[in-house]
C-alpha atoms as a PDB file:
ATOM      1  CA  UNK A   1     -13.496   4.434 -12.383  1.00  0.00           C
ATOM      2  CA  UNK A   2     -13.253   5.226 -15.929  1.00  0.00           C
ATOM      3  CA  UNK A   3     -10.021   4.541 -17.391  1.00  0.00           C
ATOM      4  CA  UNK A   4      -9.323   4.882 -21.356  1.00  0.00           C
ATOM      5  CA  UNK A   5      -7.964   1.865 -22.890  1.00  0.00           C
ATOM      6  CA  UNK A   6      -4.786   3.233 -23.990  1.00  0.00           C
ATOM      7  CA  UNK A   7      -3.422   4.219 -20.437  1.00  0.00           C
ATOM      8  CA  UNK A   8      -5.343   0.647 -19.288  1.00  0.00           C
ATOM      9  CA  UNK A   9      -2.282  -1.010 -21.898  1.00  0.00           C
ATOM     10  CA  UNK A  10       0.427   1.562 -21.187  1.00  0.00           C
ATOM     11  CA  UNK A  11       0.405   1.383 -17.213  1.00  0.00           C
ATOM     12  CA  UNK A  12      -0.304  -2.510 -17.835  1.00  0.00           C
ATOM     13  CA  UNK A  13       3.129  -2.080 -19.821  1.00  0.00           C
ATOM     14  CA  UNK A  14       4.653  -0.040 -17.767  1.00  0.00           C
ATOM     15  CA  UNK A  15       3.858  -2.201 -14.478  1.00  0.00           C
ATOM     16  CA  UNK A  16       4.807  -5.564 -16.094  1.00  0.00           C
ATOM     17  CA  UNK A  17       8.048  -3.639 -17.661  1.00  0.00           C
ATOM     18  CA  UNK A  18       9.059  -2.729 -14.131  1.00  0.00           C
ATOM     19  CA  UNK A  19       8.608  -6.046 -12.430  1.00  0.00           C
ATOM     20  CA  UNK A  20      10.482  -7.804 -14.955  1.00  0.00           C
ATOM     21  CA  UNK A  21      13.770  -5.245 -14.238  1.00  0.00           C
ATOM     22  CA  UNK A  22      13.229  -5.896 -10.298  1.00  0.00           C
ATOM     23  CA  UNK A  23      13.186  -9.588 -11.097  1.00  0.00           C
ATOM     24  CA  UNK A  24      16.746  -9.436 -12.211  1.00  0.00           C
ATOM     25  CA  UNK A  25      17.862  -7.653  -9.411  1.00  0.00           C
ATOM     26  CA  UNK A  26      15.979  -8.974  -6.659  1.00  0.00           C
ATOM     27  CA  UNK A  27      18.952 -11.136  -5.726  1.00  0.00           C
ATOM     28  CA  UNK A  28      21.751  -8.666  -5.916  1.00  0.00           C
ATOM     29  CA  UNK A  29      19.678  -6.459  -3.552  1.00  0.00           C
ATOM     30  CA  UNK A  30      19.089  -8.600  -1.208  1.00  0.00           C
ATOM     31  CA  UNK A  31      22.979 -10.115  -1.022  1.00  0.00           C
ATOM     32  CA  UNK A  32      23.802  -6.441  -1.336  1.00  0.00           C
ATOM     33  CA  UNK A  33      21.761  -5.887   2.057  1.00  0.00           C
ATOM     34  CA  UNK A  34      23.187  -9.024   3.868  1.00  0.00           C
ATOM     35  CA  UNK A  35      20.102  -9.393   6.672  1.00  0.00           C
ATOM     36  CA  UNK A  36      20.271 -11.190   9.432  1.00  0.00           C
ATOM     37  CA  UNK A  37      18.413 -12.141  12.404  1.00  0.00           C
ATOM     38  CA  UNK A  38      20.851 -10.074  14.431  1.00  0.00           C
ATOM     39  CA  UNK A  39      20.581  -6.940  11.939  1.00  0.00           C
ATOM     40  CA  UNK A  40      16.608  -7.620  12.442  1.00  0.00           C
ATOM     41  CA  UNK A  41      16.850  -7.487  16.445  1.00  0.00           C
ATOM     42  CA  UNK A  42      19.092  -4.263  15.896  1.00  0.00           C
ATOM     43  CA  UNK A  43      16.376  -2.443  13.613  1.00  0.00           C
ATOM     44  CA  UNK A  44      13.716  -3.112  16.085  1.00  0.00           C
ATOM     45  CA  UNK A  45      15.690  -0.914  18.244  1.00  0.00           C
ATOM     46  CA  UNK A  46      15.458   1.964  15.863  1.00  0.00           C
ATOM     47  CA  UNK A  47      13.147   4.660  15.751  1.00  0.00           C
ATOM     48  CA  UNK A  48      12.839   5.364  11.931  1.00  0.00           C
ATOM     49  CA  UNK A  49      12.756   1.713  11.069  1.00  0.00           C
ATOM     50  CA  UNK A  50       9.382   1.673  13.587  1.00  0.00           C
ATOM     51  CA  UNK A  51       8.009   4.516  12.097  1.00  0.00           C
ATOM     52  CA  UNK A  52       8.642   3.216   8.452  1.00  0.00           C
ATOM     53  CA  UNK A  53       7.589  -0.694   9.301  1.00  0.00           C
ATOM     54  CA  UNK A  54       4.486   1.012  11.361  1.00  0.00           C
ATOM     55  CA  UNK A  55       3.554   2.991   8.178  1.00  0.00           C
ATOM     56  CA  UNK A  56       2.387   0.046   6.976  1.00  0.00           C
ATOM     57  CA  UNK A  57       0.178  -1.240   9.685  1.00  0.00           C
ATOM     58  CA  UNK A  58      -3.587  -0.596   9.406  1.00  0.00           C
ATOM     59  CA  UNK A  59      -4.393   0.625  12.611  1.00  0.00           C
ATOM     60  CA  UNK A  60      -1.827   3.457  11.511  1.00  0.00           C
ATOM     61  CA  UNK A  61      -4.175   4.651   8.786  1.00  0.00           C
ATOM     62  CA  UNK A  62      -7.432   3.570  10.432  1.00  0.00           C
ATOM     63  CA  UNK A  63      -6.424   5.784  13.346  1.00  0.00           C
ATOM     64  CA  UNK A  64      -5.554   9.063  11.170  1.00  0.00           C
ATOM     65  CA  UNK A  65      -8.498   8.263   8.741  1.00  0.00           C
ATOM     66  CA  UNK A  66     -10.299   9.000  12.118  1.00  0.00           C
ATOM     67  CA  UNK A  67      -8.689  12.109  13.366  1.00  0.00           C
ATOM     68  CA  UNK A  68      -9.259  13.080   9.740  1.00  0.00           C
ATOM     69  CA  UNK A  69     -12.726  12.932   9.590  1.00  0.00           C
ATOM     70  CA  UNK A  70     -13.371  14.035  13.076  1.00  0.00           C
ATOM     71  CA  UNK A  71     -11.539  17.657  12.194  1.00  0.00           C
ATOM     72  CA  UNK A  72     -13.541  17.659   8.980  1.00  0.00           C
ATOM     73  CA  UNK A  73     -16.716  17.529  10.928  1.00  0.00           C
ATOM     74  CA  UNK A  74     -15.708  20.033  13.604  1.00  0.00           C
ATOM     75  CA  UNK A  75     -14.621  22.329  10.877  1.00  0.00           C
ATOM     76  CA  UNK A  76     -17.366  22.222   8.721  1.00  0.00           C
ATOM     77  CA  UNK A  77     -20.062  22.246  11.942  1.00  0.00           C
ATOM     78  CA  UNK A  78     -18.653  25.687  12.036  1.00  0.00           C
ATOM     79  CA  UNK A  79     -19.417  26.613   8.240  1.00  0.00           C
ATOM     80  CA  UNK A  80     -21.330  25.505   5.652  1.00  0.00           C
ATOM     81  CA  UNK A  81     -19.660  22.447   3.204  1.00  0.00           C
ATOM     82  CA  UNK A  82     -18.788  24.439  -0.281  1.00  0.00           C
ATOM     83  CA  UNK A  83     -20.597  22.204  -3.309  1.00  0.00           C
ATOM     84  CA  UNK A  84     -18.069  23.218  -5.748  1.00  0.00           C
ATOM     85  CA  UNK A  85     -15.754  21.802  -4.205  1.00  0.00           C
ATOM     86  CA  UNK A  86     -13.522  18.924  -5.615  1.00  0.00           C
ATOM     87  CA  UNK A  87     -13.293  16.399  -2.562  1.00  0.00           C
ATOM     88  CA  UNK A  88     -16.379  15.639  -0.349  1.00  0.00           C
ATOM     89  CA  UNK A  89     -14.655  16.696   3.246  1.00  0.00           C
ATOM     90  CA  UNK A  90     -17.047  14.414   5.753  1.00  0.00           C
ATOM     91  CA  UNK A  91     -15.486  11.302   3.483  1.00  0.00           C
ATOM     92  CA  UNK A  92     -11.856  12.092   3.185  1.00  0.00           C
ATOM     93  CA  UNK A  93     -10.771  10.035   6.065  1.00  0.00           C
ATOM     94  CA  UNK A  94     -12.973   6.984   5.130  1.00  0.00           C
ATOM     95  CA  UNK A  95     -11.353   6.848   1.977  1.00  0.00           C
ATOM     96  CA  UNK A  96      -8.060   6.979   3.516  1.00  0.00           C
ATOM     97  CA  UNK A  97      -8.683   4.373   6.473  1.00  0.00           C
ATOM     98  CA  UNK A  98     -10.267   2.506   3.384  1.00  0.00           C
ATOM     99  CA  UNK A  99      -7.577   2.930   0.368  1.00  0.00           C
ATOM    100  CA  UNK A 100      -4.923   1.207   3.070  1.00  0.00           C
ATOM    101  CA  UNK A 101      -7.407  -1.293   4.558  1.00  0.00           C
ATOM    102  CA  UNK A 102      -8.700  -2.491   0.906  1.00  0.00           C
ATOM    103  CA  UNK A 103      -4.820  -2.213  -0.099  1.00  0.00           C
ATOM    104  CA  UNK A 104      -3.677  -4.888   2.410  1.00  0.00           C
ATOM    105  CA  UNK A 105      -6.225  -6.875   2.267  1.00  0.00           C
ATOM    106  CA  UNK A 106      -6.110  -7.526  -1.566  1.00  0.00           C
ATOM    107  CA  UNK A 107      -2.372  -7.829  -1.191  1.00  0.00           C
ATOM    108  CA  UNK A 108      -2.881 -10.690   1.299  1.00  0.00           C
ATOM    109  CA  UNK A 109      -5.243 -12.522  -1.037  1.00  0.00           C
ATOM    110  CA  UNK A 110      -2.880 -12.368  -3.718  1.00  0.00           C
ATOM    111  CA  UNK A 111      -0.338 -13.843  -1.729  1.00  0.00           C
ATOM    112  CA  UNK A 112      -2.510 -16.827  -1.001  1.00  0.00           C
ATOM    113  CA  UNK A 113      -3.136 -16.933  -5.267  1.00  0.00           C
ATOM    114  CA  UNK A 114       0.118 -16.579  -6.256  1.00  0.00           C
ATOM    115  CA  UNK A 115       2.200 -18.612  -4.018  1.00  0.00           C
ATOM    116  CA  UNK A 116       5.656 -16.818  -3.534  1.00  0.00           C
ATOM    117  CA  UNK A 117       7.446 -17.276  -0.517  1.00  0.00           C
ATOM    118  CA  UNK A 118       9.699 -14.719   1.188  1.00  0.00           C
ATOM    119  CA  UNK A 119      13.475 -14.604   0.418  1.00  0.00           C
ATOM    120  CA  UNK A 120      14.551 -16.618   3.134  1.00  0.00           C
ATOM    121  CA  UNK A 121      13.331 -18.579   5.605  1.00  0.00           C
ATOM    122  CA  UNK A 122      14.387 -19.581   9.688  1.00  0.00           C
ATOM    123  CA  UNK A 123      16.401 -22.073   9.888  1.00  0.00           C
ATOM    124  CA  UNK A 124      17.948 -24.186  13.133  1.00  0.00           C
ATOM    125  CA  UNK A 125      21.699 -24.652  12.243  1.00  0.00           C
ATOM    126  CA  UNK A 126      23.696 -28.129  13.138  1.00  0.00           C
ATOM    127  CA  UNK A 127      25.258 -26.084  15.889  1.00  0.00           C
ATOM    128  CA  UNK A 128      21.623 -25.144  17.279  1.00  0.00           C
ATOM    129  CA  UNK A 129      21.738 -21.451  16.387  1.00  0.00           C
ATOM    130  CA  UNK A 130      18.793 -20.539  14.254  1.00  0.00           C
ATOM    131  CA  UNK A 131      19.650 -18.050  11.122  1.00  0.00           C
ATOM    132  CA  UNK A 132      17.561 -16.925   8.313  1.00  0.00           C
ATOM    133  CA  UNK A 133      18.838 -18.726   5.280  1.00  0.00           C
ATOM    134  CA  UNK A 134      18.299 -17.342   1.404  1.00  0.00           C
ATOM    135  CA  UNK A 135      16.341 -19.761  -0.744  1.00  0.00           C
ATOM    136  CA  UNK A 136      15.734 -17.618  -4.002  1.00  0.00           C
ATOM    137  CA  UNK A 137      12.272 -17.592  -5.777  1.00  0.00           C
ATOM    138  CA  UNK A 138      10.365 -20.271  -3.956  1.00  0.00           C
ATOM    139  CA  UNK A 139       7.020 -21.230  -5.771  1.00  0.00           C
ATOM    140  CA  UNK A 140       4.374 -22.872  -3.996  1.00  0.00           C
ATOM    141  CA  UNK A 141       1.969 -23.107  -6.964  1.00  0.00           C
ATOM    142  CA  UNK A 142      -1.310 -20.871  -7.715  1.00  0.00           C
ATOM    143  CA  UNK A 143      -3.748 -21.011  -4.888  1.00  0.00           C
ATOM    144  CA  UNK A 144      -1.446 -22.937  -2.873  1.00  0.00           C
ATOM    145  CA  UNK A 145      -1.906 -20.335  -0.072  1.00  0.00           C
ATOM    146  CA  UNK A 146      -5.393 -20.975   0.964  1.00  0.00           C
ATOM    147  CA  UNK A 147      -3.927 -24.751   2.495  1.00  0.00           C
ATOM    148  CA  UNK A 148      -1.182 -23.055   3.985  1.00  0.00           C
ATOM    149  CA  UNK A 149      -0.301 -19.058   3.795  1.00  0.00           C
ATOM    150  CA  UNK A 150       2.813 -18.916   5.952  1.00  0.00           C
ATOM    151  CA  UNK A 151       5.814 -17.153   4.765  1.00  0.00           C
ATOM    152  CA  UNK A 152       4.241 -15.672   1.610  1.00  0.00           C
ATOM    153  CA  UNK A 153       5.670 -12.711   0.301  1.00  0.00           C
ATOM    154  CA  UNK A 154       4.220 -11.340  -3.068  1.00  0.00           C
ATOM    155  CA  UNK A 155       3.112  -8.805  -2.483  1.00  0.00           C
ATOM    156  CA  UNK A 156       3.936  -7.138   0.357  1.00  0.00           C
ATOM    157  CA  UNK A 157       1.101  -6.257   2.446  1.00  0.00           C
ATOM    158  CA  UNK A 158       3.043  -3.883   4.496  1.00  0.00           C
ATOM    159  CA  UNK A 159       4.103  -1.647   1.154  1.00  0.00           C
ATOM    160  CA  UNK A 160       0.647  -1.952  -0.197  1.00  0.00           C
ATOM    161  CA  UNK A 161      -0.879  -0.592   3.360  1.00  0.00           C
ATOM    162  CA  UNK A 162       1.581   2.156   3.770  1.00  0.00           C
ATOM    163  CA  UNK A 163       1.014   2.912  -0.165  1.00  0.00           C
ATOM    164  CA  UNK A 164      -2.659   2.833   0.331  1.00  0.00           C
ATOM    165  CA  UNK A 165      -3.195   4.966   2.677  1.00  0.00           C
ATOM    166  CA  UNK A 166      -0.233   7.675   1.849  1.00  0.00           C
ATOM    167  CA  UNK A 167      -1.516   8.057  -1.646  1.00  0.00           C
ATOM    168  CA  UNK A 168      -4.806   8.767  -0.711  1.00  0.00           C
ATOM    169  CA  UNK A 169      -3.583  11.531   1.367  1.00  0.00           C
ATOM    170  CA  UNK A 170      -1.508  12.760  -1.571  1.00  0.00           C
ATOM    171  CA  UNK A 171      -4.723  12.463  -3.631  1.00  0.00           C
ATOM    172  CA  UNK A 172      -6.773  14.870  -0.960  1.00  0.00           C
ATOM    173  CA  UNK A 173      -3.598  17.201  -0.713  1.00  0.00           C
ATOM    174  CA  UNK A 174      -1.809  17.254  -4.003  1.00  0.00           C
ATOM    175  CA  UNK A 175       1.007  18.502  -2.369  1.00  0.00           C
ATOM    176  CA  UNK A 176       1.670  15.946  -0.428  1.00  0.00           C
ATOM    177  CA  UNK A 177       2.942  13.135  -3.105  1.00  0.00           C
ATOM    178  CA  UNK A 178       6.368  13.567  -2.715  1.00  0.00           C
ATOM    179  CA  UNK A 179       6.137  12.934   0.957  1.00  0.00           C
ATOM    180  CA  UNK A 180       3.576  10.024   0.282  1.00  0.00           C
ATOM    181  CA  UNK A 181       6.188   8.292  -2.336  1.00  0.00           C
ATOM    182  CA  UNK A 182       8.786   8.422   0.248  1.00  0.00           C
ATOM    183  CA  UNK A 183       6.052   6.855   2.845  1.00  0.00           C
ATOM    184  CA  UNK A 184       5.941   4.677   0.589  1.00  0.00           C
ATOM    185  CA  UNK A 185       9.558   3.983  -0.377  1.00  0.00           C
ATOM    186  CA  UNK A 186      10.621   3.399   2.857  1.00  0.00           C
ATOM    187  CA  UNK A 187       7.861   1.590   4.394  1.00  0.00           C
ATOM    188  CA  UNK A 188       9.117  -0.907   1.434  1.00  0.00           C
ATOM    189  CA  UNK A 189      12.923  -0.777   2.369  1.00  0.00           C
ATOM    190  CA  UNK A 190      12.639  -1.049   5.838  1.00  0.00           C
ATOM    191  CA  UNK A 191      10.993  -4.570   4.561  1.00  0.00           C
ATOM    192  CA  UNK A 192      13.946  -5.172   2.414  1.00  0.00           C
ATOM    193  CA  UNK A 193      16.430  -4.634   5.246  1.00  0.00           C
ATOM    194  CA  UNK A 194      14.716  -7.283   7.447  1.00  0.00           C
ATOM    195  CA  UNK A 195      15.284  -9.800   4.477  1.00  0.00           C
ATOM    196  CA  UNK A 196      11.175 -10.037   4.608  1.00  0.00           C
ATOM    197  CA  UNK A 197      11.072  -9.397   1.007  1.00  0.00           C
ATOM    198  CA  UNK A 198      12.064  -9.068  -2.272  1.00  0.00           C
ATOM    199  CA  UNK A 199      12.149  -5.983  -4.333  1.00  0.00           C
ATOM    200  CA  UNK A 200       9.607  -6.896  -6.729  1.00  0.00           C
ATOM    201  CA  UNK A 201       7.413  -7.591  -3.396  1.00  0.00           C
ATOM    202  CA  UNK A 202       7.825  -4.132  -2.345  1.00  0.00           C
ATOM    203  CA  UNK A 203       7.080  -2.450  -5.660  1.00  0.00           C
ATOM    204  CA  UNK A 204       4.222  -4.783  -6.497  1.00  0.00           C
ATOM    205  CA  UNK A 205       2.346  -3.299  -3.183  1.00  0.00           C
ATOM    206  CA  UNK A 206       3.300  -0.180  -3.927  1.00  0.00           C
ATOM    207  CA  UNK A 207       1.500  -0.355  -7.124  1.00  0.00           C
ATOM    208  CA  UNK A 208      -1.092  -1.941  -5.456  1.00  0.00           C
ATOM    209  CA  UNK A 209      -1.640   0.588  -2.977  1.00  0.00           C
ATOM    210  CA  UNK A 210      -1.668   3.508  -5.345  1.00  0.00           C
ATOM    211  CA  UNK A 211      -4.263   1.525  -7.331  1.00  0.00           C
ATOM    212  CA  UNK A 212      -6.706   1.306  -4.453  1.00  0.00           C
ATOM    213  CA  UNK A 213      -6.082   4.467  -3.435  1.00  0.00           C
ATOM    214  CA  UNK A 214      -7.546   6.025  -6.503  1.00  0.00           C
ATOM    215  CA  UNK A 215     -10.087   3.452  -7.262  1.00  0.00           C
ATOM    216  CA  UNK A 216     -11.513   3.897  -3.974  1.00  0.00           C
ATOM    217  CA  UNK A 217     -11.054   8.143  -4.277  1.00  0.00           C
ATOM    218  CA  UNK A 218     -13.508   7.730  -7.398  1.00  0.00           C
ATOM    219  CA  UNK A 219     -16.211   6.239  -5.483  1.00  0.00           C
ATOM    220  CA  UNK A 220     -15.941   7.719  -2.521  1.00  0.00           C
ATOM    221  CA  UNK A 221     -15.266  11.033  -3.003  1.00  0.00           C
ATOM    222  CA  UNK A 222     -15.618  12.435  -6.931  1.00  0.00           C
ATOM    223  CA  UNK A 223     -18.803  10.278  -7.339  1.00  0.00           C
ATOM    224  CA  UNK A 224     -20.914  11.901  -4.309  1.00  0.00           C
ATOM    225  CA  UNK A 225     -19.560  15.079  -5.902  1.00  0.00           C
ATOM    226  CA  UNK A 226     -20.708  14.619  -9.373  1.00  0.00           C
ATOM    227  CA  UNK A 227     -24.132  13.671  -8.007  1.00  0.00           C
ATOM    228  CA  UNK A 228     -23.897  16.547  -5.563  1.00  0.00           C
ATOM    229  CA  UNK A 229     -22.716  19.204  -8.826  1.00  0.00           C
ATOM    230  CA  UNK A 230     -25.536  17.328 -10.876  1.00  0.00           C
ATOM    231  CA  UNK A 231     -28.774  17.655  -8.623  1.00  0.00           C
ATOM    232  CA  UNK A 232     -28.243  21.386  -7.518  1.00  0.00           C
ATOM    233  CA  UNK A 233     -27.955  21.789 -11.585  1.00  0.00           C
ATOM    234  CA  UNK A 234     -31.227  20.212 -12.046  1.00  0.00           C
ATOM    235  CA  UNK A 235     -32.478  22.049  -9.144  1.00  0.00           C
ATOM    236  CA  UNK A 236     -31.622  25.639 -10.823  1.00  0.00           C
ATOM    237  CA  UNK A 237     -33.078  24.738 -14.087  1.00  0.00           C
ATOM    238  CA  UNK A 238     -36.246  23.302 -12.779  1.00  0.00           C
ATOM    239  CA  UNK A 239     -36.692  26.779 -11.092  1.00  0.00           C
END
């Protein structure tokens, strides 16, 4: 994907500029939110904290990607594919099965690089009751992950799954970014509330996500395109 230099260094800015402001609130949020392993066992309970959590889960994305692509075939059986279009229809739900697959998976190596464990961890008490204790910014060191990747945190796989794949729908139906933000949004919060993560977690997937999303939508769907527009030009002038 082509990108010019100047909105390379201004998102670059932009990103860094926004983790830095989480970073001083990461704590107050997550005091603010007070989890415990008795508000986790409630949530778990709840219907809109399983559909945000599960918006996050490949096999969410993987499954729609599917039912996706299978209308866009049985639609376009029926007529014939219009070249001028802007998306190529038989690969909009690979790309977003894909966008949310390569989103978690990248966020999952990075956790293994960088080495930042969740916000708390679960803890057996002197009395014998377990409870999920705060420990603050927890560095392992880089690459730490690969001996051992339990409890890693940044970034969060879940946000960068749900962000994946919701922006890429967004990106095939422009009308649809609000809804993919808030997808988004609260796949992240529903994170926060479980004490799983920290905010700059959340909004490092998030990023993430979005950034896989419309890598991805480059190569899968404007390139084929552009090669599509460009041979049926070359096919007109040769005639």
């Amino acid at each position: 994907m082509k990108c010019p230099i100047r909105i390379l260094v201004f998102g670059t800015i932009a990103f860094v500029a926004g983790f830095v402001l989480l970073t001083f609130l990461d704590e107050p949020i997550y005091h603010a939110i007070d989890p415990t392993l008795a508000s986790r066992e409630r949530l778990d309970t709840t219907w809109w904290y399983l559909i945000l959590r599960h918006s996050g889960s490949l096999w969410t994305w993987f499954i729609l990607g599917i039912g996706l692509s299978v209308f866009d075939r049985i639609r376009h059986a029926q007529q014939r594919p219009d070249p001028t279009k802007a998306a190529g229809p038989s690969l909009r739900g690979v790309h977003l099965a894909i966008s949310a697959g390569a989103a978690g998976l990248a966020a999952e190596l990075l956790k293994l690089v960088i080495g930042r464990e969740r916000p708390a961890t679960i803890e057996t008490l002197e009395s014998g009751v377990q409870a999920l204790v705060y420990q603050g910014y927890h560095f392992r060191g880089l690459f730490s992950g690969f001996a051992d990747g339990s409890n890693l945190g940044l970034p969060s796989s879940h946000a960068a799954t749900a962000a994946g794949g919701a922006f890429a729908l967004a990106l095939v139906w422009p009308r649809l970014w609000l809804p993919a933000l808030g997808i988004s949004v609260g796949c992240g919060v529903s994170r926060l509330l479980t004490g799983a993560h920290f905010a700059t977690d959340v909004y490092a997937g998030i990023v993430l996500g979005w950034l896989a999303a419309l890598w991805l939508r480059d190569g899968l769907i404007s390139a084929p395109v552009r090669r599509k527009r460009l041979g049926r030009t070359q096919g007109d002038s040769s005639a």
